[in-house]
N, C-alpha and C. Protein backbone atom coordinates (compact mmCIF):
# COMPACT_ATOMS: atom_id res chain seq x y z
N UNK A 1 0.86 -1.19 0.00
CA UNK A 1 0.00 0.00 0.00
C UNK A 1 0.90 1.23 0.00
N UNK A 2 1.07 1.78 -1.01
CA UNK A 2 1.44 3.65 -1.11
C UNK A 2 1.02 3.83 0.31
N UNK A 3 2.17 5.20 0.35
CA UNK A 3 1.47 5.87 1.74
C UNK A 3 0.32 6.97 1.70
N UNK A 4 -0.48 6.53 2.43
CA UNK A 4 -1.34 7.32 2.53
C UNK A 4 -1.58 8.35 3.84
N UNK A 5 -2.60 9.46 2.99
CA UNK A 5 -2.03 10.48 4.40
C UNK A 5 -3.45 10.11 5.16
N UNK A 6 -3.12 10.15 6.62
CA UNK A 6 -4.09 10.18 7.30
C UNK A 6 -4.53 11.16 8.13
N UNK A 7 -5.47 11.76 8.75
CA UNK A 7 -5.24 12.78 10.11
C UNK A 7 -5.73 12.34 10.94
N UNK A 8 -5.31 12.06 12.16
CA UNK A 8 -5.72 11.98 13.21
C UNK A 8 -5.87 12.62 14.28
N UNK A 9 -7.42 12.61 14.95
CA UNK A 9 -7.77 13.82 15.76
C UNK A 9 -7.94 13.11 17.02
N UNK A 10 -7.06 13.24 18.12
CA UNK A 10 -7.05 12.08 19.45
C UNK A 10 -6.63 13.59 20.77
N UNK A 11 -7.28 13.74 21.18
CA UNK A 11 -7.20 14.56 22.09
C UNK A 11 -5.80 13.85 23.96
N UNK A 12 -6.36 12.95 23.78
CA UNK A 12 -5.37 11.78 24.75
C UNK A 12 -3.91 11.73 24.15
N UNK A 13 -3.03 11.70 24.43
CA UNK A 13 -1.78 12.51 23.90
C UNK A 13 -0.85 11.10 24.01
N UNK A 14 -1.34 9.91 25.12
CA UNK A 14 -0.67 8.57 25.00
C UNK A 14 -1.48 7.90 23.60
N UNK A 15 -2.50 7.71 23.53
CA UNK A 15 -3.13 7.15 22.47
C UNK A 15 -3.02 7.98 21.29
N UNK A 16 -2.93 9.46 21.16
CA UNK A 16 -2.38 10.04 20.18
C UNK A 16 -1.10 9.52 19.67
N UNK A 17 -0.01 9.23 20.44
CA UNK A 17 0.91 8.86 19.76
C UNK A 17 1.15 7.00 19.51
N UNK A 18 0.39 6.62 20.45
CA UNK A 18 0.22 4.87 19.81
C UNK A 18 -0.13 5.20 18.57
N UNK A 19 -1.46 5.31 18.11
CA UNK A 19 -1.63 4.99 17.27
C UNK A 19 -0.96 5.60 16.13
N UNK A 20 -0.44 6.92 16.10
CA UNK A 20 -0.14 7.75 14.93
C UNK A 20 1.62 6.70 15.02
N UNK A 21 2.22 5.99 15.53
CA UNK A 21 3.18 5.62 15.82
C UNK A 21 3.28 4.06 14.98
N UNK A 22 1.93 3.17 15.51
CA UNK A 22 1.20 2.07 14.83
C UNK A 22 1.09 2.26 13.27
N UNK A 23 0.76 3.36 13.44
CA UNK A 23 -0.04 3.60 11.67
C UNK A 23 1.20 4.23 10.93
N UNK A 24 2.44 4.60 11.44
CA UNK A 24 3.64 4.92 10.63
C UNK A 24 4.46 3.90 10.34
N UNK A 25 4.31 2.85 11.47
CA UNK A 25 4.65 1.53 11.64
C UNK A 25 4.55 0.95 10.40
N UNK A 26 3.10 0.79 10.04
CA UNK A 26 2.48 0.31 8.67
C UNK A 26 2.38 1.09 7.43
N UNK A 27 3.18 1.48 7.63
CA UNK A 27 3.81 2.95 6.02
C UNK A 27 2.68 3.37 5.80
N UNK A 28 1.43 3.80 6.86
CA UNK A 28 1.35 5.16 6.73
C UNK A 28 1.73 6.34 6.67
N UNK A 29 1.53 7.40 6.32
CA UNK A 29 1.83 8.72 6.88
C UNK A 29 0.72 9.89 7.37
N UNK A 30 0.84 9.77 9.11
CA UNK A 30 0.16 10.17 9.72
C UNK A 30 0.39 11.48 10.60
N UNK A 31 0.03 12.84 10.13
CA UNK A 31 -0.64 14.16 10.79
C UNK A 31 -1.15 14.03 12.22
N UNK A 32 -1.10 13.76 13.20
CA UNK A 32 -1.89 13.71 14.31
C UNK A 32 -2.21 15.37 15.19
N UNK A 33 -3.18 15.54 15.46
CA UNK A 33 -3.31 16.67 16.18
C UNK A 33 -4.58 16.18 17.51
N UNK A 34 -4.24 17.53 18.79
CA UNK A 34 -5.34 16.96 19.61
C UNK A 34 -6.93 17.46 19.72
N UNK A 35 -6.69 18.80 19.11
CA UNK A 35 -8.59 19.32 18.95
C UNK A 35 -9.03 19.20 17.24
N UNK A 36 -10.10 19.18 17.80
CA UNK A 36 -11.08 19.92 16.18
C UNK A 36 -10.52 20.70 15.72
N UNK A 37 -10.24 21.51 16.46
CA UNK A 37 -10.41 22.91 16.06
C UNK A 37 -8.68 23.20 15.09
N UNK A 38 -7.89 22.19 15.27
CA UNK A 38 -6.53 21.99 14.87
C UNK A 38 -6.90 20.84 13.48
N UNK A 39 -8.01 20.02 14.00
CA UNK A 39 -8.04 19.18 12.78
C UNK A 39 -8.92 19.51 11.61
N UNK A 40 -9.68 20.81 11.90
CA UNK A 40 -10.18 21.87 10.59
C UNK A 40 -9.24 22.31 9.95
N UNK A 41 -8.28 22.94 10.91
CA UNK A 41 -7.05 23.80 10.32
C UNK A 41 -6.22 23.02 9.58
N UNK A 42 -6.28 22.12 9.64
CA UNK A 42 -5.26 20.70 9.10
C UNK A 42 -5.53 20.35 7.23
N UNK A 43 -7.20 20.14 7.79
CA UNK A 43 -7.87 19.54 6.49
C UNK A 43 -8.08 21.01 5.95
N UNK A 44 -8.20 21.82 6.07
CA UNK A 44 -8.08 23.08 5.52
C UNK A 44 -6.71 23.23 4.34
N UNK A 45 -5.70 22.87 5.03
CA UNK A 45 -4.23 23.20 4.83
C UNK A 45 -3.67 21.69 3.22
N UNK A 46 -4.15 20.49 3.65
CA UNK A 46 -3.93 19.68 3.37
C UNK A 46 -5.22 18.46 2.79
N UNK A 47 -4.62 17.28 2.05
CA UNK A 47 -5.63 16.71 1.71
C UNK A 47 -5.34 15.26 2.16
N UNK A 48 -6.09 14.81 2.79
CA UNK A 48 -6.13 13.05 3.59
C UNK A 48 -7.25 12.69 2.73
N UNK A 49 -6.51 10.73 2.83
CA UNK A 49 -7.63 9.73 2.38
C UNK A 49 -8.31 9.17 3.19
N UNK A 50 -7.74 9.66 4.62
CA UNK A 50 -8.09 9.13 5.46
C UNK A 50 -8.45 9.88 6.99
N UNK A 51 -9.29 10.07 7.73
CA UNK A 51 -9.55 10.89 9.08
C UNK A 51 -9.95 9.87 10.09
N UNK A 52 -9.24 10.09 10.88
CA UNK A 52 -9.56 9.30 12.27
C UNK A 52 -9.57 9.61 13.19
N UNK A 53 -11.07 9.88 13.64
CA UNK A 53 -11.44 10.59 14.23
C UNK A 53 -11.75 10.54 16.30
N UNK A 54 -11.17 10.97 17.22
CA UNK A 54 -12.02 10.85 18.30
C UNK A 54 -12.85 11.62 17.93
N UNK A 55 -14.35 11.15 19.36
CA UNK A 55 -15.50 12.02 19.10
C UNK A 55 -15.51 12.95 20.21
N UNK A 56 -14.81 12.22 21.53
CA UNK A 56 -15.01 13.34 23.07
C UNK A 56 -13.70 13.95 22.80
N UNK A 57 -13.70 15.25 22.68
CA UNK A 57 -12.79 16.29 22.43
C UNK A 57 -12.88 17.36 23.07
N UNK A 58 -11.99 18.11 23.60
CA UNK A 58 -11.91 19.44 24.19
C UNK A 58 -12.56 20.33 23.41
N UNK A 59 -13.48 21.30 23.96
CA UNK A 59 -14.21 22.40 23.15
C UNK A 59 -15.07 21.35 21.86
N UNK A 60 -14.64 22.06 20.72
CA UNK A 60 -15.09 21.02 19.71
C UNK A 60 -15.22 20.09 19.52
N UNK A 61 -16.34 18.92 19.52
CA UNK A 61 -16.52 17.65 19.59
C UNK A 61 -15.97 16.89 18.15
N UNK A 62 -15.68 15.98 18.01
CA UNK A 62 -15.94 15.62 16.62
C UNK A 62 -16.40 15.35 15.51
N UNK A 63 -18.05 14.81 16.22
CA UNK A 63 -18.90 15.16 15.42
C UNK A 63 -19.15 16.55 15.07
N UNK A 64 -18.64 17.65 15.56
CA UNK A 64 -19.35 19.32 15.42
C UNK A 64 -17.94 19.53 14.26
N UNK A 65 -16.97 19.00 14.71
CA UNK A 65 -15.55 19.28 13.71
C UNK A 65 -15.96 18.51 12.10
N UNK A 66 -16.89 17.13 12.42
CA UNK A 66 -17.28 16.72 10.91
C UNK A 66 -18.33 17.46 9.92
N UNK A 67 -19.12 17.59 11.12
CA UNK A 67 -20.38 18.53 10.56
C UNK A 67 -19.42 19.79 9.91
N UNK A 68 -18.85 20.72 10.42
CA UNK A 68 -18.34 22.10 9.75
C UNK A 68 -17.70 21.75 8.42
N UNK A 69 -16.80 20.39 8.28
CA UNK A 69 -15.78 20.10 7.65
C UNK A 69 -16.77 19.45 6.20
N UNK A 70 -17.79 18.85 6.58
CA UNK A 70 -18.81 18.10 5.51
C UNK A 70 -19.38 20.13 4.72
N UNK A 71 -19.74 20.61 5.49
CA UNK A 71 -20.64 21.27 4.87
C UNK A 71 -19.48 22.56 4.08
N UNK A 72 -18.59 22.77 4.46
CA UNK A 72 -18.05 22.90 3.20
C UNK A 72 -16.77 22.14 2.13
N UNK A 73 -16.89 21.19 2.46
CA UNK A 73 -16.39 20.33 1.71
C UNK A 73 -17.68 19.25 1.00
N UNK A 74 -18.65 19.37 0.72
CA UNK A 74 -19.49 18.48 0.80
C UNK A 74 -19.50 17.40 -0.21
N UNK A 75 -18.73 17.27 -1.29
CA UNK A 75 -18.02 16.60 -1.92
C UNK A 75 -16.92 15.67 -2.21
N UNK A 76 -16.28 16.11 -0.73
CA UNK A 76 -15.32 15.39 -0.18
C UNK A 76 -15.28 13.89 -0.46
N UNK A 77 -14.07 13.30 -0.12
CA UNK A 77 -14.24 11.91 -0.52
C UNK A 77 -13.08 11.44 0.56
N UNK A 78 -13.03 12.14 1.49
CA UNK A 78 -12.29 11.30 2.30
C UNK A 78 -12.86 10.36 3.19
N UNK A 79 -11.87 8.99 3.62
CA UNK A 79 -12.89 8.47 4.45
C UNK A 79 -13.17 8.68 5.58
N UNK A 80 -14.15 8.26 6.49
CA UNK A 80 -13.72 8.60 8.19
C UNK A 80 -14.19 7.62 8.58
N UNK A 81 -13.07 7.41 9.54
CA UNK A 81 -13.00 6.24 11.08
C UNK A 81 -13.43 6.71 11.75
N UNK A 82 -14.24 6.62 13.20
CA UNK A 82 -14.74 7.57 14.27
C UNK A 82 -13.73 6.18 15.21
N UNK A 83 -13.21 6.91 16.39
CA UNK A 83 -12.45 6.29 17.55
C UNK A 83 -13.16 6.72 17.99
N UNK A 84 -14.19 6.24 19.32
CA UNK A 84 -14.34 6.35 20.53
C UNK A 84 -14.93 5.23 21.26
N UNK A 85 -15.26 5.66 22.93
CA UNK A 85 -15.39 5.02 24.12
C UNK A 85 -16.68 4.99 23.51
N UNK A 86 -17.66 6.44 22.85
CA UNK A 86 -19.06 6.16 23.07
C UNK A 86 -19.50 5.38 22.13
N UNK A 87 -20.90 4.28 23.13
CA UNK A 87 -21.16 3.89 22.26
C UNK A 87 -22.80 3.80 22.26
N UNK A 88 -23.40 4.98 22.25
CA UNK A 88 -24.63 5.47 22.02
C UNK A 88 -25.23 5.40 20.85
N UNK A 89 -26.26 4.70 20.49
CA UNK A 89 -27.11 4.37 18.95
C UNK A 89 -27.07 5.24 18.53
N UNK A 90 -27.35 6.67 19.05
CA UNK A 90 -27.65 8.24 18.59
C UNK A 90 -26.49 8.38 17.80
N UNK A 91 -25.16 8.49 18.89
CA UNK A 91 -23.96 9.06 18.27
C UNK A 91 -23.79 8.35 17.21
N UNK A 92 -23.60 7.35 17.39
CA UNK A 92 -23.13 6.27 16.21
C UNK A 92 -23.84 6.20 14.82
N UNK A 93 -24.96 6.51 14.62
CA UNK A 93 -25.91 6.82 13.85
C UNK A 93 -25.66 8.03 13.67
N UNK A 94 -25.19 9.49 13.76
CA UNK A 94 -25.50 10.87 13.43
C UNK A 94 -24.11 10.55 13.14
N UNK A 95 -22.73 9.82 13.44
CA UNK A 95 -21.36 9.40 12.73
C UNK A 95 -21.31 8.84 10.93
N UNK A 96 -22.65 8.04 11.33
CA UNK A 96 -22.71 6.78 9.86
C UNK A 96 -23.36 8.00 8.68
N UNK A 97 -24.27 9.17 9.22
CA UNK A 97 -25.31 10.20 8.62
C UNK A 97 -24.73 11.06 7.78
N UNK A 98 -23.24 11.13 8.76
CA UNK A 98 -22.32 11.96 8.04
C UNK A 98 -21.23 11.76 7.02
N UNK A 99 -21.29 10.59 6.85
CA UNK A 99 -20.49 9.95 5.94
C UNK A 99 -19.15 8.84 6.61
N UNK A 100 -18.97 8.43 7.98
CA UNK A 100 -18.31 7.39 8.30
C UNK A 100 -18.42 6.02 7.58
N UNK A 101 -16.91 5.88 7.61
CA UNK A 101 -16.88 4.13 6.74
C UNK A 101 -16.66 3.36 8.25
N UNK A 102 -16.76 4.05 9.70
CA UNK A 102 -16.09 2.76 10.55
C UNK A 102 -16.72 3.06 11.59
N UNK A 103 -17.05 2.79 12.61
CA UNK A 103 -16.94 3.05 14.22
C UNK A 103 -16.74 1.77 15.17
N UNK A 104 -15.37 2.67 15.46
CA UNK A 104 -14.38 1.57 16.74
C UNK A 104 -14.58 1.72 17.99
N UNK A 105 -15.02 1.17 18.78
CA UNK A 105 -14.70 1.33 20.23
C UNK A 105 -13.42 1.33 20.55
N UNK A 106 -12.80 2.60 21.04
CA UNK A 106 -11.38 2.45 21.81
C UNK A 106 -11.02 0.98 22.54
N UNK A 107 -11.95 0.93 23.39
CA UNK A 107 -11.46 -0.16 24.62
C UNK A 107 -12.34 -1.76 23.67
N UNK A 108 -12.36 -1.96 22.82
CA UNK A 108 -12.40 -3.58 22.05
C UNK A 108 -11.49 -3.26 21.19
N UNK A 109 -10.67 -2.76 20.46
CA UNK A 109 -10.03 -2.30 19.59
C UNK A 109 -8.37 -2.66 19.74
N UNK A 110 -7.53 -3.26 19.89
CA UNK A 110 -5.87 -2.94 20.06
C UNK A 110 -5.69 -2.12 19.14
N UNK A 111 -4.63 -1.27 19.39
CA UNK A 111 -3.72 -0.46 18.40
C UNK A 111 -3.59 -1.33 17.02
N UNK A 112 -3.41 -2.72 17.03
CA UNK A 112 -2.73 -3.11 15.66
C UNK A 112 -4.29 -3.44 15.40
N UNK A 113 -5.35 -3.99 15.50
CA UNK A 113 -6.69 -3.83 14.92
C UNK A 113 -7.17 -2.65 14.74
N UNK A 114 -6.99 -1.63 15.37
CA UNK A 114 -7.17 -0.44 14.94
C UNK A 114 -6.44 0.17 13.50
N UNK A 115 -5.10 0.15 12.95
CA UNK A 115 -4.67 -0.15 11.86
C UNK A 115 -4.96 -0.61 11.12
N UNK A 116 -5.67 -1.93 11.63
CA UNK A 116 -5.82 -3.00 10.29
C UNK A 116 -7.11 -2.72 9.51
N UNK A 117 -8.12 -2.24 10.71
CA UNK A 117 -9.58 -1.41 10.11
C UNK A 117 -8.81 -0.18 9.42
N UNK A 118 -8.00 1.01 9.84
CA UNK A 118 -8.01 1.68 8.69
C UNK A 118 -7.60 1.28 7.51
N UNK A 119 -6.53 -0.03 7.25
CA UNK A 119 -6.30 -0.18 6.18
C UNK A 119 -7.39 -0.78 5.43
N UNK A 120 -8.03 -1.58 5.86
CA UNK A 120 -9.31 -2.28 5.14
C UNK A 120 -10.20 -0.96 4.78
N UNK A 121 -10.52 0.03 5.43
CA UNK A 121 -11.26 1.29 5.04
C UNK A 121 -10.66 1.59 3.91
N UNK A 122 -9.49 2.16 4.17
CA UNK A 122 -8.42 2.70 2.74
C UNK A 122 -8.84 1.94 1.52
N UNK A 123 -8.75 0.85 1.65
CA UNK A 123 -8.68 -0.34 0.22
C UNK A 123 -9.59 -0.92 -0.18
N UNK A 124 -11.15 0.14 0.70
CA UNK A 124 -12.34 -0.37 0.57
C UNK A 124 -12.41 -1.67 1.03
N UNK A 125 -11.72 -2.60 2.01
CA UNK A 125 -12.65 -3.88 1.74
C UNK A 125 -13.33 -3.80 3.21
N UNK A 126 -13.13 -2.94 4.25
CA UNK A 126 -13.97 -2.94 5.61
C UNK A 126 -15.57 -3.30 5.43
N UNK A 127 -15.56 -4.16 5.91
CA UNK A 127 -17.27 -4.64 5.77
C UNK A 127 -18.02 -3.45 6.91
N UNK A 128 -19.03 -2.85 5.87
CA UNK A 128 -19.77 -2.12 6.03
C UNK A 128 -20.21 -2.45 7.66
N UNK A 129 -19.96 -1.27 8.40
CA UNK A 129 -20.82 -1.58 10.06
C UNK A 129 -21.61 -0.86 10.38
N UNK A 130 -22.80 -1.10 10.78
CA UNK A 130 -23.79 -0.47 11.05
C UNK A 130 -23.94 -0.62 12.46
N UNK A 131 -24.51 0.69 13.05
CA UNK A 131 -25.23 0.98 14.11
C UNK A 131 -25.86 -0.43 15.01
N UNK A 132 -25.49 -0.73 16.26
CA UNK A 132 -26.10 -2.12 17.06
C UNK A 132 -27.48 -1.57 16.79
């Protein structure tokens, strides 16, 4: 797999660097930042195939960072992973609404399954997950 760029938005600064560490591991090339409000400025600046996203974030949530980022990009074609703890039908559903290819629970997830879903996202073959 070419490298692909990813961004990652992880507010947790140990799991910020697992994974952005994991995913360089696997010849990615991974951007990591810890708010929204850094990962607008990012995708603003730059273009990813890939976003991986936490959702509980300081100030800006992630869903509020996708919503801004969809509506003017609305054409976009990047994919998005959502990382988080929550796992609320609501959230998870207003994630899938917005155009997510994934949602991981942090804590079922290892770092190297966490990888291996973005790469299956990347290369299209992640079997479609829907909402419990």
């Amino acid at each position: 797999m070419d490298s692909k760029k990813i961004l990652l938005v992880e507010d947790d600064d140990l799991i910020r660097e697992l994974y952005a560490r994991q995913l360089t591991k696997a010849g990615l090339w991974v951007k990591a930042v810890a708010t929204g409000e850094e990962g607008l400025e990012e995708l603003g600046k730059e273009t990813f195939e890939l976003l991986l996203l936490d959702i509980m974030l300081p100030g800006m949530n992630g869903l509020q960072m996708l919503k801004q980022y969809k509506t003017k990009n609305p054409k976009s074609d990047m994919k998005i992973v959502l990382l988080t703890n929550l796992g609320q039908e609501s959230i998870i559903k207003e994630g899938f609404d917005m155009g997510a290819q994934a949602y991981l629970i942090k804590a079922s997830y290892s770092p190297e399954q966490v990888v291996e879903e973005v790469k299956n996202v990347l290369v299209g073959t992640a079997a479609p997950q829907t909402p419990p």
